[in-house]
N, C-alpha and C. Protein backbone atom coordinates (compact mmCIF):
# COMPACT_ATOMS: atom_id res chain seq x y z
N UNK A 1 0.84 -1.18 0.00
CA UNK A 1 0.00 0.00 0.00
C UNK A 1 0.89 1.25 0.00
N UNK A 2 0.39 2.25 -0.58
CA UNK A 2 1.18 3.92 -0.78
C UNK A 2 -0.20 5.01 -0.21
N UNK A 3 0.30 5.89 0.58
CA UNK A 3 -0.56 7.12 0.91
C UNK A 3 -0.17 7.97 0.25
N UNK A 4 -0.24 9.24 -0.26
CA UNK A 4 -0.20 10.61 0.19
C UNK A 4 -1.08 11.49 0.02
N UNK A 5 -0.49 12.49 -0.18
CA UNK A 5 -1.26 14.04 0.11
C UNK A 5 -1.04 15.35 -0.59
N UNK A 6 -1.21 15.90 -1.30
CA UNK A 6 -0.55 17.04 -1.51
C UNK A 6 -2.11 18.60 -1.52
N UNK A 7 -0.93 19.71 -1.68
CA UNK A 7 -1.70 20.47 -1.11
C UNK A 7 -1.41 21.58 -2.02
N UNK A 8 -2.67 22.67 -2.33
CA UNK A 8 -2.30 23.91 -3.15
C UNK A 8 -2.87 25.00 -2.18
N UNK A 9 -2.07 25.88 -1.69
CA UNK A 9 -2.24 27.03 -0.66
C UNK A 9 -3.15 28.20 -1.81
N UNK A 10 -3.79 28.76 -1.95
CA UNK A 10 -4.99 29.63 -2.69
C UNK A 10 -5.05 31.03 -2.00
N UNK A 11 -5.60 31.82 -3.10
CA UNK A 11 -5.66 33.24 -2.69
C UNK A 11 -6.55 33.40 -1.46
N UNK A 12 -6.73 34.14 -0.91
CA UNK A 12 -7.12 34.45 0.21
C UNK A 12 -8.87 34.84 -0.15
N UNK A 13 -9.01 35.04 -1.37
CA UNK A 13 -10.00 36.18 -2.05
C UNK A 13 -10.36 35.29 -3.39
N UNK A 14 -9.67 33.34 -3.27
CA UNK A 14 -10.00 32.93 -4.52
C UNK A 14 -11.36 32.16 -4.09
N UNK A 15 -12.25 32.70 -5.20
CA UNK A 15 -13.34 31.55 -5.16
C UNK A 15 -13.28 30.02 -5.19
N UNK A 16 -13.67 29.75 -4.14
CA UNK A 16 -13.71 28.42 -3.63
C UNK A 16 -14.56 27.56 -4.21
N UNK A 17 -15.83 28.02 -4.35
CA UNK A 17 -17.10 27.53 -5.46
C UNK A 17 -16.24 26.99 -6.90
N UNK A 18 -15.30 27.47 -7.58
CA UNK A 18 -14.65 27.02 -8.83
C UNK A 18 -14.17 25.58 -7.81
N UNK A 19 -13.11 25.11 -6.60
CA UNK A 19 -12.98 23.95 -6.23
C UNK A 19 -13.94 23.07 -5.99
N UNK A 20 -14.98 23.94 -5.28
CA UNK A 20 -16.32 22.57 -4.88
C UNK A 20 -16.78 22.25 -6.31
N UNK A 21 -16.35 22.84 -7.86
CA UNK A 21 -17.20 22.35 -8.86
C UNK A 21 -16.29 21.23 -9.38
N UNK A 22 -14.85 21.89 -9.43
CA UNK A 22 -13.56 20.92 -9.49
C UNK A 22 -13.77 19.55 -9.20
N UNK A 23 -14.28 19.04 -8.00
CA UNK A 23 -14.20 18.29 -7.05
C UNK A 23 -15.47 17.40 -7.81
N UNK A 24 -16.77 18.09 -7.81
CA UNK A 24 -17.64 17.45 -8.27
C UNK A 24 -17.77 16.88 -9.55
N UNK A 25 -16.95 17.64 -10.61
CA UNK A 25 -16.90 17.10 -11.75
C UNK A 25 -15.31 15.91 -11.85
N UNK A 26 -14.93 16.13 -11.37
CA UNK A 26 -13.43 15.20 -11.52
C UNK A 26 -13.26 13.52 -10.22
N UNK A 27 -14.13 14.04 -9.50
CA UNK A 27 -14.22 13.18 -8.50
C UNK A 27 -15.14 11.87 -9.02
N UNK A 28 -16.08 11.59 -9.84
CA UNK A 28 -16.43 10.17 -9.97
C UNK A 28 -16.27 10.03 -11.30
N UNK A 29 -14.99 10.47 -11.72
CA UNK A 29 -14.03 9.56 -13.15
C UNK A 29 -12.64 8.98 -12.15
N UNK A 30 -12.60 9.13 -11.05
CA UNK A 30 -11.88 8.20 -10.15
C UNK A 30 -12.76 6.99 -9.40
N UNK A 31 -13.93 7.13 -9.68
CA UNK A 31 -14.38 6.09 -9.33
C UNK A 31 -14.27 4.41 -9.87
N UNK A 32 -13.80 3.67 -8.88
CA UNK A 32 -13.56 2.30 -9.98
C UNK A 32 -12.14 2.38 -10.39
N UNK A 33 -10.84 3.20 -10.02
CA UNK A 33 -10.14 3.25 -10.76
C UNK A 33 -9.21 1.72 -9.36
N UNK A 34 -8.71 1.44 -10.77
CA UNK A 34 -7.61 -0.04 -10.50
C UNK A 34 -6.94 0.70 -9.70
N UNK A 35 -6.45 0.15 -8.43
CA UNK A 35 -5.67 -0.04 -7.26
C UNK A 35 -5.53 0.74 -6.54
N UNK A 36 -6.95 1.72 -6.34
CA UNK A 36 -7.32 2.92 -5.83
C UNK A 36 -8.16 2.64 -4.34
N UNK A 37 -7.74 2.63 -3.12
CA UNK A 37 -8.84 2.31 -2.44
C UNK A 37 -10.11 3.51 -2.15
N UNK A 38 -9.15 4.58 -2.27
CA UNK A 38 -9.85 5.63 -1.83
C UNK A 38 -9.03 6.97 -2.43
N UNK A 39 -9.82 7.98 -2.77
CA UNK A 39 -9.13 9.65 -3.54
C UNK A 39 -10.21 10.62 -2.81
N UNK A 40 -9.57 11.69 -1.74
CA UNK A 40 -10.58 12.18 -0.62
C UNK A 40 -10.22 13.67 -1.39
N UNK A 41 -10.84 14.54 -2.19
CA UNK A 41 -10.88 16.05 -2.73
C UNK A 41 -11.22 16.64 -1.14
N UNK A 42 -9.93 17.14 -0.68
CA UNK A 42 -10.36 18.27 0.39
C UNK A 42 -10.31 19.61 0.72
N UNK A 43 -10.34 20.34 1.32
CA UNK A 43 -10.39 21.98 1.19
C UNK A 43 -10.60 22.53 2.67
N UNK A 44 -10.20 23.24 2.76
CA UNK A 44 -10.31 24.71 3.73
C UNK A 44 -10.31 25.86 3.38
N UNK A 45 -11.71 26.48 3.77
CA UNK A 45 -11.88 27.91 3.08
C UNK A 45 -11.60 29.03 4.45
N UNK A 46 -11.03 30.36 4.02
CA UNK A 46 -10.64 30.85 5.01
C UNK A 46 -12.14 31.61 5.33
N UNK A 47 -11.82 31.64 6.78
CA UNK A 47 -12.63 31.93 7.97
C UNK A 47 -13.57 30.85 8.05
N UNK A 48 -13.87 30.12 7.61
CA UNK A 48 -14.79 28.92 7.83
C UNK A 48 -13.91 27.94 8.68
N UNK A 49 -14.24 27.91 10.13
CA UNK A 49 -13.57 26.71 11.28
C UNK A 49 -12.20 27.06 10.94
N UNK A 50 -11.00 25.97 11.20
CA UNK A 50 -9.90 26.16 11.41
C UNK A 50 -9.38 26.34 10.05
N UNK A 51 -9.80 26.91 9.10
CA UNK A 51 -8.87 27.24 8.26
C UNK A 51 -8.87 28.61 8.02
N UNK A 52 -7.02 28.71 8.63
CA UNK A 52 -6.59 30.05 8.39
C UNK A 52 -6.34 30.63 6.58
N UNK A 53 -6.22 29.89 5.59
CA UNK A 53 -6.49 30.38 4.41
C UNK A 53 -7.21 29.39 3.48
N UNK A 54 -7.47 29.75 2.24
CA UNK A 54 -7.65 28.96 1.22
C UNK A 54 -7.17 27.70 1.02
N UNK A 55 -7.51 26.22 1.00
CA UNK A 55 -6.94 25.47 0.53
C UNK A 55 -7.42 23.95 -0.16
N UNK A 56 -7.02 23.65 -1.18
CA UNK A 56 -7.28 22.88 -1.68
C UNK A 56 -6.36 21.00 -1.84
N UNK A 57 -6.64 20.04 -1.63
CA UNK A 57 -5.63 18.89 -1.12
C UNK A 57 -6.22 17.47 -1.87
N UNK A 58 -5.80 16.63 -2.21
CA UNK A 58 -6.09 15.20 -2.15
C UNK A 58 -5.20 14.09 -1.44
N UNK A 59 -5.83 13.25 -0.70
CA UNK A 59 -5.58 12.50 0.12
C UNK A 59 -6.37 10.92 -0.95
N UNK A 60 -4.70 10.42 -1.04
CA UNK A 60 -5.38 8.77 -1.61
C UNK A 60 -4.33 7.66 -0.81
N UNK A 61 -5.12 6.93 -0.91
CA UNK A 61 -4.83 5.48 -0.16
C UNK A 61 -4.47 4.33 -1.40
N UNK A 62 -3.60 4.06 -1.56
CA UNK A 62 -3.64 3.25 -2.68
C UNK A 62 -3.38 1.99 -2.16
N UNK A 63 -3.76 0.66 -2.92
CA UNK A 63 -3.47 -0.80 -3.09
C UNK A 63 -2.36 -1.66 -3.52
N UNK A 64 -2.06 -0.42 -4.70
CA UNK A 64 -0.83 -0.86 -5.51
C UNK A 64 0.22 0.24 -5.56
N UNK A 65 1.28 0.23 -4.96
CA UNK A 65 2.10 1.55 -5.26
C UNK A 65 2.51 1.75 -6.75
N UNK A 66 2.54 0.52 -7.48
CA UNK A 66 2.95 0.71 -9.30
C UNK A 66 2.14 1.77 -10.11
N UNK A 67 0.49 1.92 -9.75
CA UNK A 67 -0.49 2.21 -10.23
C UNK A 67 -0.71 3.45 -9.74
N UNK A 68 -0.46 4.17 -7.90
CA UNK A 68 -0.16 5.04 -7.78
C UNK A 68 1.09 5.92 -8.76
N UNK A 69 2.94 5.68 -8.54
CA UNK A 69 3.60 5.92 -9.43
C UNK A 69 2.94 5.92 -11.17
N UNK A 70 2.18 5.51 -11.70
CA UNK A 70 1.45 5.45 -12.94
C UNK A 70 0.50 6.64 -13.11
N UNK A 71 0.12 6.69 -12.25
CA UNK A 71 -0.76 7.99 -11.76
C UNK A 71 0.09 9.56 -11.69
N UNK A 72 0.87 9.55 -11.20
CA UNK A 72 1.85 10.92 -10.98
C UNK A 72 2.75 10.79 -12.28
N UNK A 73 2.86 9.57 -13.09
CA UNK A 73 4.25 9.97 -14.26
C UNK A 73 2.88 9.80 -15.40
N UNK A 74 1.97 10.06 -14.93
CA UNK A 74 1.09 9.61 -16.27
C UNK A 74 -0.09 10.98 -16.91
N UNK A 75 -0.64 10.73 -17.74
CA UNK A 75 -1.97 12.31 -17.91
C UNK A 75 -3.11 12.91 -17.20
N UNK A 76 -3.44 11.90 -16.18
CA UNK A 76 -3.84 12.27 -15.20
C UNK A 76 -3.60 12.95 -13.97
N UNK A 77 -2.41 13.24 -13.84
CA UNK A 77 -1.80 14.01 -12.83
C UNK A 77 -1.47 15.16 -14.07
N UNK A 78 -0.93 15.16 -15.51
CA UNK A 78 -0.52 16.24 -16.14
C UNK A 78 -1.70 17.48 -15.67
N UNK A 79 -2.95 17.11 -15.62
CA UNK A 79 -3.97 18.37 -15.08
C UNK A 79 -3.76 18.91 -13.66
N UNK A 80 -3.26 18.71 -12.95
CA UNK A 80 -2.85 18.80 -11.20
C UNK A 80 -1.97 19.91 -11.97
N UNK A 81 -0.61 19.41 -12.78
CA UNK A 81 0.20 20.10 -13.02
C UNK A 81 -0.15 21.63 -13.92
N UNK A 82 -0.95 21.13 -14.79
CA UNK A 82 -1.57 22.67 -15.35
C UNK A 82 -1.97 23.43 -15.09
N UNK A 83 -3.19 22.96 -14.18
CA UNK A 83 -3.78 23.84 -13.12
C UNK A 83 -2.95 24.62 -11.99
N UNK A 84 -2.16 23.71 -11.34
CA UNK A 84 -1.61 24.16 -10.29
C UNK A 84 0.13 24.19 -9.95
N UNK A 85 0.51 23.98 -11.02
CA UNK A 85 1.80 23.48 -11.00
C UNK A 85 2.37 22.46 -10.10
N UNK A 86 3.47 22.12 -9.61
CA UNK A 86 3.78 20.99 -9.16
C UNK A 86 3.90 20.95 -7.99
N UNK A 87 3.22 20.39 -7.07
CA UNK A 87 3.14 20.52 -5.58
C UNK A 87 4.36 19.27 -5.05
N UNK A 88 4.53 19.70 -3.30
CA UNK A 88 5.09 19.13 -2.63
C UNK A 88 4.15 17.83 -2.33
N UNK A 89 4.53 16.77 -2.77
CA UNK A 89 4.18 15.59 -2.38
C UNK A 89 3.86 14.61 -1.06
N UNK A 90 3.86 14.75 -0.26
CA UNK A 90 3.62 14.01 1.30
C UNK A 90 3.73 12.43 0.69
N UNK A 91 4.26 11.69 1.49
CA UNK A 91 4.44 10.41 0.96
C UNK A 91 4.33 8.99 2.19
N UNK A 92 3.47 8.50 2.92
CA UNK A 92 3.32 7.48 3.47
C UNK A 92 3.35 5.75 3.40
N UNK A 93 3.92 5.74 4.21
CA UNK A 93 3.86 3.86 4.44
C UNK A 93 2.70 3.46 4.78
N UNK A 94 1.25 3.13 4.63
CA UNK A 94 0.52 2.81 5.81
C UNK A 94 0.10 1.63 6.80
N UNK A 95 0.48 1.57 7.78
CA UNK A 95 0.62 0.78 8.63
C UNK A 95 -0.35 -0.13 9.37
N UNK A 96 -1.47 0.85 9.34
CA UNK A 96 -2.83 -0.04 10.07
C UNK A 96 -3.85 0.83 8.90
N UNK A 97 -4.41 -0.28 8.34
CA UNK A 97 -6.14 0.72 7.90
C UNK A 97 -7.58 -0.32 8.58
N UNK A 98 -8.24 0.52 8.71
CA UNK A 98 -9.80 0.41 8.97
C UNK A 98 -10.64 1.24 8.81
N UNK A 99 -11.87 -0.11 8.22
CA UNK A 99 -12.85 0.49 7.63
C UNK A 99 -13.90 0.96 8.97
N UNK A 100 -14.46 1.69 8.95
CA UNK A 100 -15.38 2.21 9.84
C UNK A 100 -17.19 1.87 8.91
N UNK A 101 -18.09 1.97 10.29
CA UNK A 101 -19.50 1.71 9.68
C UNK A 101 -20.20 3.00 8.73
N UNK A 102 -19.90 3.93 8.30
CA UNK A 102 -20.42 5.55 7.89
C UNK A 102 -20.29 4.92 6.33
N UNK A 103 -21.05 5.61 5.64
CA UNK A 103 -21.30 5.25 4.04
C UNK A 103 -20.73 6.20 3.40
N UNK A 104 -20.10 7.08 3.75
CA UNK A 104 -19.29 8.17 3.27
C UNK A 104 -18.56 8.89 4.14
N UNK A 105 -18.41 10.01 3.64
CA UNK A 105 -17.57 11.03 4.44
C UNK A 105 -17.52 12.79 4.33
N UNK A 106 -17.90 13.23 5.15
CA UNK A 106 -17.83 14.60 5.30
C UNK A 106 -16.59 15.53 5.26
N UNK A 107 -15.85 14.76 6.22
CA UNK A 107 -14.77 15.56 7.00
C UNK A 107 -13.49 14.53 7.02
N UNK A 108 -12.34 15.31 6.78
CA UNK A 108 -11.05 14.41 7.01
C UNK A 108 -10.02 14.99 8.00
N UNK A 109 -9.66 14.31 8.75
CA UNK A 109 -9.04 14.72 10.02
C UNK A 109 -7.98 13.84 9.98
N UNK A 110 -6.47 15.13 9.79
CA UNK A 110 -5.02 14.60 10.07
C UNK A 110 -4.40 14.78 11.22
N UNK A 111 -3.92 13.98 11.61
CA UNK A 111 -3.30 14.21 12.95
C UNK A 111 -1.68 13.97 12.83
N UNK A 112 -0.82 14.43 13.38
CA UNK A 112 0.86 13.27 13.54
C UNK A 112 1.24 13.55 14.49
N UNK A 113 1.92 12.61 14.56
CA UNK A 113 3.38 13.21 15.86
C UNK A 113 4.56 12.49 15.29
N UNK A 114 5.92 13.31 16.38
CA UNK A 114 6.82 12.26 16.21
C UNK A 114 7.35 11.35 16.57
N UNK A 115 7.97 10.35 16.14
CA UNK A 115 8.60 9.21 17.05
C UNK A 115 9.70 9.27 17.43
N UNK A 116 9.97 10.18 18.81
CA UNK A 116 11.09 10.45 19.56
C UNK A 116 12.55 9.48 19.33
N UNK A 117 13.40 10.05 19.18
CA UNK A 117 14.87 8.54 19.18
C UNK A 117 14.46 7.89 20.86
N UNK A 118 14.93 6.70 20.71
CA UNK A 118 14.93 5.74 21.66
C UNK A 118 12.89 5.37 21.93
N UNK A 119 12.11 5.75 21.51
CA UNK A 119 10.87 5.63 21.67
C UNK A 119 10.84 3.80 21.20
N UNK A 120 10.40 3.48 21.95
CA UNK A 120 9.99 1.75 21.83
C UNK A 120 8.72 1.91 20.69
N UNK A 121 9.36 1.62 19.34
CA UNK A 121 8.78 1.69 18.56
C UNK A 121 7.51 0.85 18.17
N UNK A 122 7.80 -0.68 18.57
CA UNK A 122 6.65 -1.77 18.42
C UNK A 122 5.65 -1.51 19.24
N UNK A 123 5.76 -0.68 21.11
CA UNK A 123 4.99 -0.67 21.47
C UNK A 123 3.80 0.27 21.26
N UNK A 124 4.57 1.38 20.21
CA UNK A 124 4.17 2.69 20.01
C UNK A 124 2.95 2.39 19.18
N UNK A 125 3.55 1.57 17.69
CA UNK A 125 2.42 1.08 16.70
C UNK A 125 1.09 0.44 17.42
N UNK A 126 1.71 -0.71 18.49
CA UNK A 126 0.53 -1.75 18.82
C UNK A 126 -0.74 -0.52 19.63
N UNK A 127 -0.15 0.37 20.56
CA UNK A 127 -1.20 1.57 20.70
C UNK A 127 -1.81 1.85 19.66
N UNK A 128 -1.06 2.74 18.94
CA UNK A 128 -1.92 3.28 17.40
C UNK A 128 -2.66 2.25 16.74
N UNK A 129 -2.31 1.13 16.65
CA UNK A 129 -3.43 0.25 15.76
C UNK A 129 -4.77 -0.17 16.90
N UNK A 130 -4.43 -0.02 18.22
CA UNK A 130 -5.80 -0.16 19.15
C UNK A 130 -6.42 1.09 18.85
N UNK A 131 -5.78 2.31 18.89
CA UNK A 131 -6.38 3.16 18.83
C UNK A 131 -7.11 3.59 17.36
N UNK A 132 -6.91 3.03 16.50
CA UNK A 132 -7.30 3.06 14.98
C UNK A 132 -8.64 2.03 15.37
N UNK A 133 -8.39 1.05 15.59
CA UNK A 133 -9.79 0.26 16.11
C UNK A 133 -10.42 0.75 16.84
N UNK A 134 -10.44 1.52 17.75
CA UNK A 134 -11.60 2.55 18.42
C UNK A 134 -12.04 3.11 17.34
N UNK A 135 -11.27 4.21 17.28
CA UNK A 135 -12.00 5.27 16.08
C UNK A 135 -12.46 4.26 14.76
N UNK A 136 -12.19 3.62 14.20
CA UNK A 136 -13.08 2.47 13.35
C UNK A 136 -14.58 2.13 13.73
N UNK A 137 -14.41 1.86 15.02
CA UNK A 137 -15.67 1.31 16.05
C UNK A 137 -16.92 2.90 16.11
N UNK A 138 -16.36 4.02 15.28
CA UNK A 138 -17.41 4.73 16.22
C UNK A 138 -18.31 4.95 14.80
N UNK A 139 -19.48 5.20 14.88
CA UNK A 139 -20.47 5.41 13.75
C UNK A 139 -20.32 6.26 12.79
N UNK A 140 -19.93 7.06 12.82
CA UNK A 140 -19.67 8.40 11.80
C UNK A 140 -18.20 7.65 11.60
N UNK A 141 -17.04 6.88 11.77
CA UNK A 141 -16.20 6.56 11.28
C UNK A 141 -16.64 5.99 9.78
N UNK A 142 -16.09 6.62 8.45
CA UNK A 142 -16.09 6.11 7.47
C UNK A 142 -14.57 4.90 7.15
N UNK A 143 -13.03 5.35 7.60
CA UNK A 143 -12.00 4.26 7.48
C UNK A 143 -10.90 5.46 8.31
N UNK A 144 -10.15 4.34 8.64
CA UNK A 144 -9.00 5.71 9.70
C UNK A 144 -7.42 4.90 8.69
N UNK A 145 -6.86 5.21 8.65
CA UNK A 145 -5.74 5.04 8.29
C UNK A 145 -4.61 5.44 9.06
N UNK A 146 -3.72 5.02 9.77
CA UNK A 146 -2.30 4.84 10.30
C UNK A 146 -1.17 5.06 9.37
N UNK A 147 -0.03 5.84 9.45
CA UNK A 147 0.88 5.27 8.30
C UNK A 147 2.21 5.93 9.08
N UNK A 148 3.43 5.80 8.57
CA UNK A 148 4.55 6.17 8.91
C UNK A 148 5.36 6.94 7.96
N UNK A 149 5.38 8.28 8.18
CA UNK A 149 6.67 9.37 7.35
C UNK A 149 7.83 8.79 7.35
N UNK A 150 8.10 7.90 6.87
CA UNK A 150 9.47 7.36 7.06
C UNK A 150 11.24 8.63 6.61
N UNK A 151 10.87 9.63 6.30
CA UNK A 151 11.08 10.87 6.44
C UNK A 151 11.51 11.96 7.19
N UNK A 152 10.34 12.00 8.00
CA UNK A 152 10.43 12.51 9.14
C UNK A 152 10.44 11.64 10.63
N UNK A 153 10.19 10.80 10.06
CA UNK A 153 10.63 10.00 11.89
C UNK A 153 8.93 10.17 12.24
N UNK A 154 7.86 10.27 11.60
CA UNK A 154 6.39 10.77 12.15
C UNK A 154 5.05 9.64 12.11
N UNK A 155 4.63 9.63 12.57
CA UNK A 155 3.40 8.91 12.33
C UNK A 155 2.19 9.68 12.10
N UNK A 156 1.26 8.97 11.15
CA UNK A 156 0.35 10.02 10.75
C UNK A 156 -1.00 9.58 10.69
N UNK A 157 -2.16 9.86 11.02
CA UNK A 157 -3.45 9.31 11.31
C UNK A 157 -4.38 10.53 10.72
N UNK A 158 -5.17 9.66 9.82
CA UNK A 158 -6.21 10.06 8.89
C UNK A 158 -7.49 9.30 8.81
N UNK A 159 -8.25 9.88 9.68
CA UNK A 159 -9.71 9.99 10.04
C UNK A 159 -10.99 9.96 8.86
N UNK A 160 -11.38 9.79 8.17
CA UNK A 160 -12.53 10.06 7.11
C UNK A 160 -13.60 10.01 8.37
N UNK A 161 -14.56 11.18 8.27
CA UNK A 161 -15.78 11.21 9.03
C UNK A 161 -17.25 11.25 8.33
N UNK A 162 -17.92 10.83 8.65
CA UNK A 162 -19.39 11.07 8.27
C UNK A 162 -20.07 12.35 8.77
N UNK A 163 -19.38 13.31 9.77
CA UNK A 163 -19.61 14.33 10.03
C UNK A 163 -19.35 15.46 9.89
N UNK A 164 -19.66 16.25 10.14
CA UNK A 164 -18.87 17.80 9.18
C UNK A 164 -17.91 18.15 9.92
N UNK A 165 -16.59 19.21 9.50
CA UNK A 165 -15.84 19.23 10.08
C UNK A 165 -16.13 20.11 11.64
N UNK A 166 -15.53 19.57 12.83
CA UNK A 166 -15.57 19.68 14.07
C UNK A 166 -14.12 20.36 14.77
N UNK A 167 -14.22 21.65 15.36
CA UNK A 167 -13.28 22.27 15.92
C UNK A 167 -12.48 21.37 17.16
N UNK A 168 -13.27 20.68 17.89
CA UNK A 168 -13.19 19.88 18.63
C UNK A 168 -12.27 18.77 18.78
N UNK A 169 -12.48 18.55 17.12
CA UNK A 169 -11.77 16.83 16.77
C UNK A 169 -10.45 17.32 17.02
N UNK A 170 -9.10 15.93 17.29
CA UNK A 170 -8.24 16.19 17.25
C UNK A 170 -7.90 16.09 16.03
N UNK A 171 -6.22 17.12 15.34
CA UNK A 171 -5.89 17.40 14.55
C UNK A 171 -6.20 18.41 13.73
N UNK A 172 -5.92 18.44 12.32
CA UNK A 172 -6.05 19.09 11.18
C UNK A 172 -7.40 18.76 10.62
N UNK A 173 -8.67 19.60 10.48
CA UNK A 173 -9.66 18.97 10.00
C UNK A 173 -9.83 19.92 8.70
N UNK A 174 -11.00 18.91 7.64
CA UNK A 174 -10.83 19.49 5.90
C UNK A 174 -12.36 18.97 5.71
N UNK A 175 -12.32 20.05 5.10
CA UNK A 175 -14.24 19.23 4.29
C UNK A 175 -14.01 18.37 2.94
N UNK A 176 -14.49 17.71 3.13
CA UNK A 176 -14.22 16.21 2.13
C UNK A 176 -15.30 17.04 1.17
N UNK A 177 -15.10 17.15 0.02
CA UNK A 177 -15.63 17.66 -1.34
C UNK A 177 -16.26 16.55 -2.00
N UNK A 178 -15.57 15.61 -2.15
CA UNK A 178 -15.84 14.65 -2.83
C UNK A 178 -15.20 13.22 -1.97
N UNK A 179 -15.19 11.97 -2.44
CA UNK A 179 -14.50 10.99 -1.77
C UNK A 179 -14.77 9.72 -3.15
N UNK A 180 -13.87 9.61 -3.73
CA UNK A 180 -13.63 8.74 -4.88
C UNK A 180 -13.46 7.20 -3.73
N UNK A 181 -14.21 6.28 -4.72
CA UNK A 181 -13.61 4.92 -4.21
C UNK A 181 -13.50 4.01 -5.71
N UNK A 182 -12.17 3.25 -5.33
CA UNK A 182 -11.46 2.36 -6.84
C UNK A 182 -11.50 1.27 -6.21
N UNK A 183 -10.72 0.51 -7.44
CA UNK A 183 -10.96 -0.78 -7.37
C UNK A 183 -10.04 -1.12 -6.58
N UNK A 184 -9.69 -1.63 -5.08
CA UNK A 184 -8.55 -1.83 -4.65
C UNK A 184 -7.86 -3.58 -5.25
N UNK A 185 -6.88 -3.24 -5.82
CA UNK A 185 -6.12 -4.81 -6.58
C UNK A 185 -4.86 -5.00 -5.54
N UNK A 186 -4.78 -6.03 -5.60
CA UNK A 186 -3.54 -6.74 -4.99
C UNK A 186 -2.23 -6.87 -6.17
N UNK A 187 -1.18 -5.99 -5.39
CA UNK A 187 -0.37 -5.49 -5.98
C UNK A 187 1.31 -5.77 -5.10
């Protein structure tokens, strides 16, 4: 499996309505796509909850890392690039996933930390994957994902909610625009 993320920072004063249409028209020609488990279109508009500016992101979970890489060297990412030129990439291992009971998703909530030197690393994960099974367990959970920045030394937890975004929740929260689901293949 391959995660990432990337992100386009937006005018302060750019219409956001052009992304929510973005989102709606581009988001179910990812549907069904081979070795895709999931493609989450997210956003933060400024002054709306915690987002201090404009922003626009996709968050995918992939099955097959070949098909991801196929995806970024291929014509489907060439539009990411036209539109927006070439963003910083975020790049994950993921370590624990679960599916949660919610039929979709509203809201996506990132969280990380880091994994201190000398931190007892096995015991660290076996927490995080109990704790990924809670949040799995709760109703508005749509799938939580676990993964490791192998990078930064970080671990990173990504929430899909059935609820709108919540000041409350822990982490980074984003309004899910859209939420693509593919064909996940064994890869």
């Amino acid at each position: 499996m391959f995660a990432k993320q990337y992100s386009h920072r937006l005018p302060a004063d750019y219409d956001m309505g052009v992304i929510r249409q973005r989102a709606t028209q581009l988001g179910p020609l990812w549907d069904g796509t081979e070795g895709l488990i999931f493609k989450a279109f997210i956003a933060q508009e400024h002054g709306q909850g915690a987002g201090v500016g404009n922003l626009y992101a996709s968050v995918y979970l992939w099955s097959d890392p070949l098909q991801a890489a196929d995806f970024l060297l291929g014509e489907r990412f060439q539009k990411v690039l036209d539109s927006f030129g070439r963003p910083h990439i975020e790049s994950w291992l993921p370590l624990d996933v679960q599916r949660g009971p919610a039929q979709g998703a509203l809201s996506l909530y990132r969280e990380e930390w880091a994994l201190e030197p000398g931190a007892d690393r096995a015991a660290r994960l076996a927490e995080e994957k109990v704790r990924n099974r809670q949040v799995a367990d709760r109703r508005d959970t749509f799938a939580v994902l676990l993964a490791l920045d192998v990078q930064a030394w970080r671990l990173v937890r990504i929430t899909l909610s059935a609820q709108p975004v919540a000041a409350e929740h822990p982490g980074t929260g984003y309004q899910v625009l859209y939420l693509a689901q593919g064909v996940a293949s064994q890869g």
